[in-house]
Protein backbone atom coordinates (compact mmCIF):
# COMPACT_ATOMS: atom_id res chain seq x y z
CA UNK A 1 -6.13 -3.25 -3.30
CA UNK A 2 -5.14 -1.27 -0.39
CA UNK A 3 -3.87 -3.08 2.25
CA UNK A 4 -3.78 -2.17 6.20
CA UNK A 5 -1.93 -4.38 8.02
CA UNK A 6 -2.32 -4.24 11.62
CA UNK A 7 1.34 -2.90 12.51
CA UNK A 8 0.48 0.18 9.82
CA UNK A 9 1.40 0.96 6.39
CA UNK A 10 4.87 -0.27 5.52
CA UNK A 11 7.40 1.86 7.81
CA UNK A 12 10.19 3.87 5.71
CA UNK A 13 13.78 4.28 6.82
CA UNK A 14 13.17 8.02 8.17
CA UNK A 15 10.66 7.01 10.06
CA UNK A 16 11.48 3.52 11.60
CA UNK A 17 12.46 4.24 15.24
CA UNK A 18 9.94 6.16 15.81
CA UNK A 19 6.92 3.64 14.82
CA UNK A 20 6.52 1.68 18.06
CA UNK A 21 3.00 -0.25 18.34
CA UNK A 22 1.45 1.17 21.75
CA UNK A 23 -1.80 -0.45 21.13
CA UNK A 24 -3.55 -0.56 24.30
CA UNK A 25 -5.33 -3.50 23.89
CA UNK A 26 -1.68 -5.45 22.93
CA UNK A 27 -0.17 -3.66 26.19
CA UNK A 28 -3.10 -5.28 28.22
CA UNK A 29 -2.52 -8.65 26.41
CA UNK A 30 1.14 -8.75 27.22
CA UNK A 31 0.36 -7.63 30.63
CA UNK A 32 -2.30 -10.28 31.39
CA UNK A 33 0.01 -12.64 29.95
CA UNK A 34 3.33 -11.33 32.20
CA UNK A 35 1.03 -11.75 35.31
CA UNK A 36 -0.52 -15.50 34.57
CA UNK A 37 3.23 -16.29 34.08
CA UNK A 38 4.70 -14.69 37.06
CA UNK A 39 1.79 -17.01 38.70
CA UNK A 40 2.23 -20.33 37.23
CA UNK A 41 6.22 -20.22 37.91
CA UNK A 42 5.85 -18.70 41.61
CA UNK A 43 7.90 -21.87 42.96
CA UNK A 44 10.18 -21.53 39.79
CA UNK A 45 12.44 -19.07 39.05
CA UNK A 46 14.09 -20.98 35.85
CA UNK A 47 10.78 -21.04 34.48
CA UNK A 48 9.84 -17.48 35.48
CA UNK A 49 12.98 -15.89 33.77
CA UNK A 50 11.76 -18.13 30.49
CA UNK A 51 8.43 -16.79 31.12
CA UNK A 52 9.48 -13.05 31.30
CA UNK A 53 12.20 -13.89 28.31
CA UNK A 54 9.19 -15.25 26.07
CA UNK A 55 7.22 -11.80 26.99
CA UNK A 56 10.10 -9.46 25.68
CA UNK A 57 10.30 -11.31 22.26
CA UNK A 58 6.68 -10.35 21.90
CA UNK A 59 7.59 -7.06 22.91
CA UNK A 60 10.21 -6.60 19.94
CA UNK A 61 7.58 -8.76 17.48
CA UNK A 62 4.62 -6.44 18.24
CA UNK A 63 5.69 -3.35 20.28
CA UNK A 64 9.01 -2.62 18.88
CA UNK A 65 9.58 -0.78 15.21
CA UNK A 66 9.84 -4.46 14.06
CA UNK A 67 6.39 -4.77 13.91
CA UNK A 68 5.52 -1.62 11.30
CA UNK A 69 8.96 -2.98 9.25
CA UNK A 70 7.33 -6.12 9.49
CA UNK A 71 4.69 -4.51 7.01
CA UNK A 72 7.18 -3.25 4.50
CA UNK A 73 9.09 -6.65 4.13
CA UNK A 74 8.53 -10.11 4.06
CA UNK A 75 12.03 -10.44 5.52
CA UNK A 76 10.51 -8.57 8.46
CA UNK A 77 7.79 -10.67 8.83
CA UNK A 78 9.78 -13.64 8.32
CA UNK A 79 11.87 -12.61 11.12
CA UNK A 80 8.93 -11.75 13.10
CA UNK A 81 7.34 -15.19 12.68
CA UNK A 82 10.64 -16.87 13.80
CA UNK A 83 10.90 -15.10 16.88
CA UNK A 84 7.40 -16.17 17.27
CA UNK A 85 7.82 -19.93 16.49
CA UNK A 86 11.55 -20.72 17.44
CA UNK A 87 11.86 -18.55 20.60
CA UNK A 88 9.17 -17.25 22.26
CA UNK A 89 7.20 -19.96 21.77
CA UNK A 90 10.07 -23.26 23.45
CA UNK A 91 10.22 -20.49 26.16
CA UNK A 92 6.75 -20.38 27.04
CA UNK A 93 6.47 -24.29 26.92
CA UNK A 94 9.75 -24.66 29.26
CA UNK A 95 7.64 -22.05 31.66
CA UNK A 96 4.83 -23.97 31.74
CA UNK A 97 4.20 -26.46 33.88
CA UNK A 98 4.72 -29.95 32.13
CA UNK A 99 1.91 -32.28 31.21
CA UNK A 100 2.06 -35.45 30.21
CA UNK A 101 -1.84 -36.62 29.54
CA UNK A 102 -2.49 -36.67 26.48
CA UNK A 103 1.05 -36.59 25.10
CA UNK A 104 0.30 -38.25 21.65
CA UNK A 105 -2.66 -36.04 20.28
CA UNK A 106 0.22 -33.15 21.69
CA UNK A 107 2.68 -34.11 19.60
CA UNK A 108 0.37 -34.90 16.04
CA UNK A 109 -1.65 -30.77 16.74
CA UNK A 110 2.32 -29.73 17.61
CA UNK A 111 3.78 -31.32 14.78
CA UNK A 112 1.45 -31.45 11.51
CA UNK A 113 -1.06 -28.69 13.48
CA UNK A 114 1.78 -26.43 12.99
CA UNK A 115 3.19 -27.56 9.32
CA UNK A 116 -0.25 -26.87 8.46
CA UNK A 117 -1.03 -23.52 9.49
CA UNK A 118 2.79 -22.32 8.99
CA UNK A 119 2.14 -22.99 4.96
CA UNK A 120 -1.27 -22.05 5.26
CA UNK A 121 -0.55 -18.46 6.33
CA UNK A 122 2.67 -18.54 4.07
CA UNK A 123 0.39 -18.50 1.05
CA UNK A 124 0.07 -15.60 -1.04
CA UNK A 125 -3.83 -15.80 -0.07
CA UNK A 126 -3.36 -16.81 3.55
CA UNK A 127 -0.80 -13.96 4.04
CA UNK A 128 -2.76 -11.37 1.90
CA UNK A 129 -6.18 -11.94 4.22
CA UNK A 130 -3.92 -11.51 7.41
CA UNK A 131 -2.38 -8.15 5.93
CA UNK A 132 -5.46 -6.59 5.39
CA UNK A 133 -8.01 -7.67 8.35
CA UNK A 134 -6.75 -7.49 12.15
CA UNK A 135 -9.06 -10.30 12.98
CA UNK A 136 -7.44 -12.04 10.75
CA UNK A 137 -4.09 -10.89 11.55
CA UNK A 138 -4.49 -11.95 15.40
CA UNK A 139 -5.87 -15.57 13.79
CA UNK A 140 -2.29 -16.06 12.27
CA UNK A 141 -0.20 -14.64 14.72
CA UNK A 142 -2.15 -16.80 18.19
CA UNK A 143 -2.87 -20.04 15.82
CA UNK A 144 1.11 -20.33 14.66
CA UNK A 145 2.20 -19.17 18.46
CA UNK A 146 -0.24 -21.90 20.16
CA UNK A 147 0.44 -24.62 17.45
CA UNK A 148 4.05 -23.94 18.32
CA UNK A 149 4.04 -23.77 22.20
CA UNK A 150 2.05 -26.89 21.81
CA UNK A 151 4.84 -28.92 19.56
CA UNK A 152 7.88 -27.74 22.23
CA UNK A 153 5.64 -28.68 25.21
CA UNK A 154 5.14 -32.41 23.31
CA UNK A 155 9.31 -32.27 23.06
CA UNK A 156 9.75 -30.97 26.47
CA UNK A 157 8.07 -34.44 27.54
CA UNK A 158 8.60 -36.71 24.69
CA UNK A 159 11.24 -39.39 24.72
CA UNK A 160 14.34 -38.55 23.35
CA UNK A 161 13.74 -40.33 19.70
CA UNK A 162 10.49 -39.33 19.49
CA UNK A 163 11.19 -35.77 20.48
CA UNK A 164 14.19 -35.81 17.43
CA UNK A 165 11.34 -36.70 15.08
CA UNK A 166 9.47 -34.23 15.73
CA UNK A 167 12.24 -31.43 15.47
CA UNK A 168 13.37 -33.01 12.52
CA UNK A 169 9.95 -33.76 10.78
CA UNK A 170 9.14 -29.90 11.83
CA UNK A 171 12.61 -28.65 10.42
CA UNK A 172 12.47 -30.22 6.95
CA UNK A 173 9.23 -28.40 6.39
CA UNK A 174 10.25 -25.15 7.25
CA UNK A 175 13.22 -25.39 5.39
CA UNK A 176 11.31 -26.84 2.59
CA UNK A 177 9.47 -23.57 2.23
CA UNK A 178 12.22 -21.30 2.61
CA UNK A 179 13.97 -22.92 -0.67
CA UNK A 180 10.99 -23.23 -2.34
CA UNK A 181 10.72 -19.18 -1.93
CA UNK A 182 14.64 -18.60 -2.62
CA UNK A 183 14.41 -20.25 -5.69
CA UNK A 184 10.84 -19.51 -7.04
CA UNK A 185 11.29 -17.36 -10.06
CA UNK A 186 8.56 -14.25 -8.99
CA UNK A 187 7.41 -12.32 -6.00
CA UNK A 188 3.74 -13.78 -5.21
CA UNK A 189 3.13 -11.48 -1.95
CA UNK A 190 1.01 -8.92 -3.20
CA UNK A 191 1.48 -6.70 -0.04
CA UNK A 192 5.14 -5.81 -0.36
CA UNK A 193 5.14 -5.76 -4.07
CA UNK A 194 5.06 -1.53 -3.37
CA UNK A 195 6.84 -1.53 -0.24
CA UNK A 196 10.44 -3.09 -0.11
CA UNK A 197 11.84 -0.45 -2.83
CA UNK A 198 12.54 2.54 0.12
CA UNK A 199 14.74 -0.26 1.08
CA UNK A 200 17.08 -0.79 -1.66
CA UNK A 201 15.16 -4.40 -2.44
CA UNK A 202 13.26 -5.69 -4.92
CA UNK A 203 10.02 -7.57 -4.00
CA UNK A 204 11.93 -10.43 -5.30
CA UNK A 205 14.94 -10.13 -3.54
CA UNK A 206 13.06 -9.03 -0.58
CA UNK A 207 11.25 -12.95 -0.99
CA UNK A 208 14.43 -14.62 -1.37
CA UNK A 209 16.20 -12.87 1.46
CA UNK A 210 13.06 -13.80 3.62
CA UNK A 211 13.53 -17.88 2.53
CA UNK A 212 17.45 -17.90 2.76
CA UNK A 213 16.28 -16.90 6.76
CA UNK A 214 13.48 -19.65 7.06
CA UNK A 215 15.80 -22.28 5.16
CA UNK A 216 18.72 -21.80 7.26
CA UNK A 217 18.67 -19.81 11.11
CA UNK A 218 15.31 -20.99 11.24
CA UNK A 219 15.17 -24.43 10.30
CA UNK A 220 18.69 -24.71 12.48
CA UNK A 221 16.78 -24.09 15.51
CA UNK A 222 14.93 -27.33 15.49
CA UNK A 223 18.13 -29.13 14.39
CA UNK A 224 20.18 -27.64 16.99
CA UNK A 225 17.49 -28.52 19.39
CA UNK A 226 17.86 -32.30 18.05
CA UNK A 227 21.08 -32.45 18.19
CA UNK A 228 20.98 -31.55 21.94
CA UNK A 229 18.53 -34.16 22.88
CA UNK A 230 20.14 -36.85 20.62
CA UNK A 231 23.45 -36.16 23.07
CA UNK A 232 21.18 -36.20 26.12
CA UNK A 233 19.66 -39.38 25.30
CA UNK A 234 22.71 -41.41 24.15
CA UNK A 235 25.29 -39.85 26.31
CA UNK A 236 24.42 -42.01 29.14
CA UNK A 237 24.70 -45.00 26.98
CA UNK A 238 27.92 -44.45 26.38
CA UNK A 239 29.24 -44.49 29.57
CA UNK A 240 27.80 -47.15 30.97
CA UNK A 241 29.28 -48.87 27.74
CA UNK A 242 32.63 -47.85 28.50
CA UNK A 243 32.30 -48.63 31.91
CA UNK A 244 31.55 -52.37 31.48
C-alpha cells in the first residue's frame, strides 16, 4: 500500500527544515482558533498567554517540519501526540473559562473517552487508516485533542482526590502502552516500516524509542500534575495541624 499521510511522504534529513505545512485551510483553523481565544480571555491575561501558548504547540505539531518528520517516525508522531495531549491541550482547558455543570459525565468522556480513543488510534489499524486518509487524519488528531481538553478541564474543577485519580488512572494507561510497545518483539506500524532507515533506525527501534517517550516524559506529565495537586490539597492540612 501506498500511504499519504496528511503532513506528506516521510521527510528525509536533507530535506527537513525546509518541509513546513502552510496549508491554508490549517492557517485559517489556527487563526479562527487564536481569535475565539483572544475573545474568551479578554478580562484574563493568565488565561490569554495559555491560550496563545496552546496555539504555538499546534504551530510546531502541524506547521513546523515536525509535522512531515512526524510521517517518517513513530517517534515523531509520538512526540507530536504528546504535545497534543500533555500540553496544548491543559493549556487550552486553563484558558477556558471553567464550568462546573456537568462535572461527572466531564470527568468519565475525559478520563476513559480519552483511554479509549488514545489506544484506538495507537493500533496498527487505527493508525494505518489515519496515515492514509486526511479525513481520517483530522478524526484522530481533534477526537484525542477534545477528549483531552475535556479530561484537564474535569481536573481544573475536580476536587483534589478526585482530580489525582484521574491523572493517575489516565497515566497508568499511557504508560501501559508505551511498555507494551518497548518490549513487543516486532514493528506492527506498517507506515514507517520503509521510512525510519534515512534515519539510522530500524522500524523496531524506531517503535521502541517512540514507547520509552510515552512510558516515561509522557506518562510523568500526569504524575507530576498529581503530585502538585496532592500538595495543594493536603498542604493546608498540615498547617492547621501544626498549628493546633
Amino acid at each position: 500500500m501506498t500511504w499519504q499521510p496528511y503532513c506528506g511522504p516521510g521527510a528525509l534529513p536533507s530535506e527537513l527544515w525546509s518541509r513546513w505545512n502552510l496549508d491554508p485551510f490549517l492557517l485559517i483553523g489556527l487563526a479562527v482558533l487564536t481569535a475565539g481565544l483572544v475573545v474568551a480571555t479578554q478580562n484574563d491575561r493568565r488565561g490569554r498567554w495559555m491560550g496563545l501558548t496552546a496555539v504555538l504547540t499546534l504551530i510546531v505539531g502541524f506547521v513546523s517540519p515536525l509535522c512531515a518528520l512526524s510521517s517518517a517516525l513513530f517517534t515523531a508522531r509520538t512526540l507530536h501526540h504528546v504535545l497534543l495531549v500533555a500540553i496544548a491541550a491543559p493549556l487550552l482547558a486553563c484558558a477556558l473559562p471553567r464550568m462546573r455543570h456537568r462535572l461527572g459525565a466531564a470527568r468519565l468522556v475525559g478520563v476513559f473517552g480519552f483511554a479509549v480513543l488514545f489506544w484506538g488510534w495507537h493500533t496498527p489499524d487505527g493508525y494505518a487508516l489515519a496515515l492514509s486518509n486526511d479525513a481520517a487524519y483530522w478524526v484522530m488528531q481533534l477526537s484525542l485533542l477534545g477528549t483531552a481538553t475535556v479530561f484537564w478541564m474535569s481536573v481544573r474543577v475536580s476536587s483534589g482526590p478526585a482530580a489525582v485519580i484521574a491523572l493517575l488512572i489516565t497515566m497508568v494507561q499511557t504508560g501501559l502502552l508505551g511498555a507494551l510497545l518497548v518490549f513487543m518483539p516486532a514493528a506492527i506500524y506498517a507506515p514507517h516500516l520503509l521510512t525510519t532507515a534515512a534515519w539510522g533506525l530500524s522500524p523496531l527501534e524506531d517503535q521502541q524509542l517512540a514507547g520509552l517517550i510515552m512510558w516515561a516524559p509522557a506518562a510523568a506529565v500526569y504524575l507530576v500534575a498529581a503530585l502538585t495537586i496532592l500538595g495543594r490539597w493536603i498542604g493546608p492540612d498540615r498547617l492547621r495541624t501544626q498549628a493546633a
